[in-house]
Protein backbone atom coordinates (compact mmCIF):
# COMPACT_ATOMS: atom_id res chain seq x y z
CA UNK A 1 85.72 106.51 112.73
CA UNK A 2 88.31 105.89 110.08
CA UNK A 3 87.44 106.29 106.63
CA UNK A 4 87.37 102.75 105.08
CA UNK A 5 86.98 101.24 108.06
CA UNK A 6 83.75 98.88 109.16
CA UNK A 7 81.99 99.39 112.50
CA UNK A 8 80.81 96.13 113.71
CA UNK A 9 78.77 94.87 116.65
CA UNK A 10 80.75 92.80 119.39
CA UNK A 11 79.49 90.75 121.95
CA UNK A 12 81.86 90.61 124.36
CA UNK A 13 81.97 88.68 127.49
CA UNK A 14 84.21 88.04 130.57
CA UNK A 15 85.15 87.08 134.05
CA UNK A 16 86.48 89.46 136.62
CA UNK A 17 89.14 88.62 138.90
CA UNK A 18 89.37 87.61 142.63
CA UNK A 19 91.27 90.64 143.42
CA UNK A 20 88.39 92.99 141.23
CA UNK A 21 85.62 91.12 143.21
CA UNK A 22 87.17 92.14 146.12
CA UNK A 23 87.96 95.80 144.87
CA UNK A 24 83.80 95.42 144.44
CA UNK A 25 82.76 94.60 147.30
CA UNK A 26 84.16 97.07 148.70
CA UNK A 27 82.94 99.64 146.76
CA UNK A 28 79.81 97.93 145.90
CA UNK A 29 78.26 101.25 144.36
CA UNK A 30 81.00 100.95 141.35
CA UNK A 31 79.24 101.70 138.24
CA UNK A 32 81.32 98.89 135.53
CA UNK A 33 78.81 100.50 132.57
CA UNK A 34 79.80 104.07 132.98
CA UNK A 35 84.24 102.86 133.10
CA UNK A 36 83.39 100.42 130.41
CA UNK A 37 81.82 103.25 128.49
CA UNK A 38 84.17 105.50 128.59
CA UNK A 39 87.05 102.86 127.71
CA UNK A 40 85.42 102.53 124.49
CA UNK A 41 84.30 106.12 123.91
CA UNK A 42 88.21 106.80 124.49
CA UNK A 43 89.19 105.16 120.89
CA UNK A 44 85.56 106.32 119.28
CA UNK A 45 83.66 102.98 119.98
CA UNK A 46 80.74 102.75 121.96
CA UNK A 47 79.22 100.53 124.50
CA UNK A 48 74.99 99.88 123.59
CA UNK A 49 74.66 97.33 126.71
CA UNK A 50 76.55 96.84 129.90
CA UNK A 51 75.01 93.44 131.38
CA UNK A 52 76.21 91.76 134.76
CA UNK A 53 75.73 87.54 134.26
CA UNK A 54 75.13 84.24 136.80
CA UNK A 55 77.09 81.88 135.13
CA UNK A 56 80.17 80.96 133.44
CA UNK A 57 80.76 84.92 133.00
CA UNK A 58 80.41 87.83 134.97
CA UNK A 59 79.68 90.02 132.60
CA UNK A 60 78.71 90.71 128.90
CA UNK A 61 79.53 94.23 127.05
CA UNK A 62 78.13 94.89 123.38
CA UNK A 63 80.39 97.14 121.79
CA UNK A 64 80.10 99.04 118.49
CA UNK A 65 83.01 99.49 116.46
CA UNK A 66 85.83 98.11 115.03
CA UNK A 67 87.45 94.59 115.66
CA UNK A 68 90.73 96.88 116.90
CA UNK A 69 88.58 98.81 119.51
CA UNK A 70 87.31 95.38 121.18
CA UNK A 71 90.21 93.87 121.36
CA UNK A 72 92.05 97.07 122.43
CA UNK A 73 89.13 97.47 125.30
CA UNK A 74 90.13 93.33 126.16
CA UNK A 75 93.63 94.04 126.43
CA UNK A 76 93.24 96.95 128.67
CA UNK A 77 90.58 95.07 131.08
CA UNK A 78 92.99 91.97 130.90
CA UNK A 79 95.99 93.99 131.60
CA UNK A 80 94.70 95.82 134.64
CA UNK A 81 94.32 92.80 136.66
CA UNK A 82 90.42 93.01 136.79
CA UNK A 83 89.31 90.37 134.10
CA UNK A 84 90.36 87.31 132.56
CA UNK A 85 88.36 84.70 130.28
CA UNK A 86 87.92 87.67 127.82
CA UNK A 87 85.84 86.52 124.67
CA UNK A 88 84.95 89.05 121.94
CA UNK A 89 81.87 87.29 119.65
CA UNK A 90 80.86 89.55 116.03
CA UNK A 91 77.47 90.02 114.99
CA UNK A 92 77.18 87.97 111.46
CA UNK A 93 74.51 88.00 108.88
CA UNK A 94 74.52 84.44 108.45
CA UNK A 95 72.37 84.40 105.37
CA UNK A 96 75.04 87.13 103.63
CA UNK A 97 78.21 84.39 104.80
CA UNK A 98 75.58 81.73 103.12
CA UNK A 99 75.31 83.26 99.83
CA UNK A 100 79.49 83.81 99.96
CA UNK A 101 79.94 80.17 100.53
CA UNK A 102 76.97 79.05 97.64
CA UNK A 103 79.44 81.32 95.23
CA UNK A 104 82.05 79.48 96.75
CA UNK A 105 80.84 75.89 96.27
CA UNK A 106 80.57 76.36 92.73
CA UNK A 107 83.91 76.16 92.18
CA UNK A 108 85.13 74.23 94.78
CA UNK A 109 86.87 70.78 94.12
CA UNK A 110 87.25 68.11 96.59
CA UNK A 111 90.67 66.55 97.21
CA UNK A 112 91.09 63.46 94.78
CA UNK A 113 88.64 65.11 92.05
């Protein structure tokens, strides 16, 4: 953890490829948690949940750390061959982003005013 720096809660969420769903099945026992894990752990971030998905994505990875990390852990997974559709969401408190924008209103002017 760098000093200064802001660990955040990701979301992230992807598909894996045809040629890493054939890798799987395969090797059906292949434990995605534990390599996903230790991705992050490699750069000091941390996975909290490992989740496989039935729908648009295969899988969804909540990751603790900084914005860097995930995207560092999407480039890796993307680069490999094994994933594409990579989408990294942040964790918001909406009500603290509310009271930014009410400070911001105040002094906002329209175009034409």
């Amino acid at each position: 953890n760098k000093k200064g720096v802001t660990m955040a809660k990701f979301y992230t969420l992807g598909s894996y490829t045809a040629s890493y769903v054939a890798g799987f099945v395969y090797n059906p026992s292949t434990d995605r948690k534990a390599a996903t894990s230790a991705l992050a752990a490699s750069v000091g971030a941390k996975v909290t949940q490992y989740s496989g998905l039935r729908g648009k994505y295969d899988f969804m990875a909540v990751i603790e750390g900084t914005f860097d990390q995930a995207a560092a852990a999407a480039m890796v997974a993307v680069s490999s061959g094994a994933v594409s559709d990579f989408t990294i969401l942040e964790d918001v408190d909406l009500n603290e982003i509310a009271k930014t924008a009410q400070k911001m209103a105040s002094s906002y002017k329209e175009p034409g005013k």
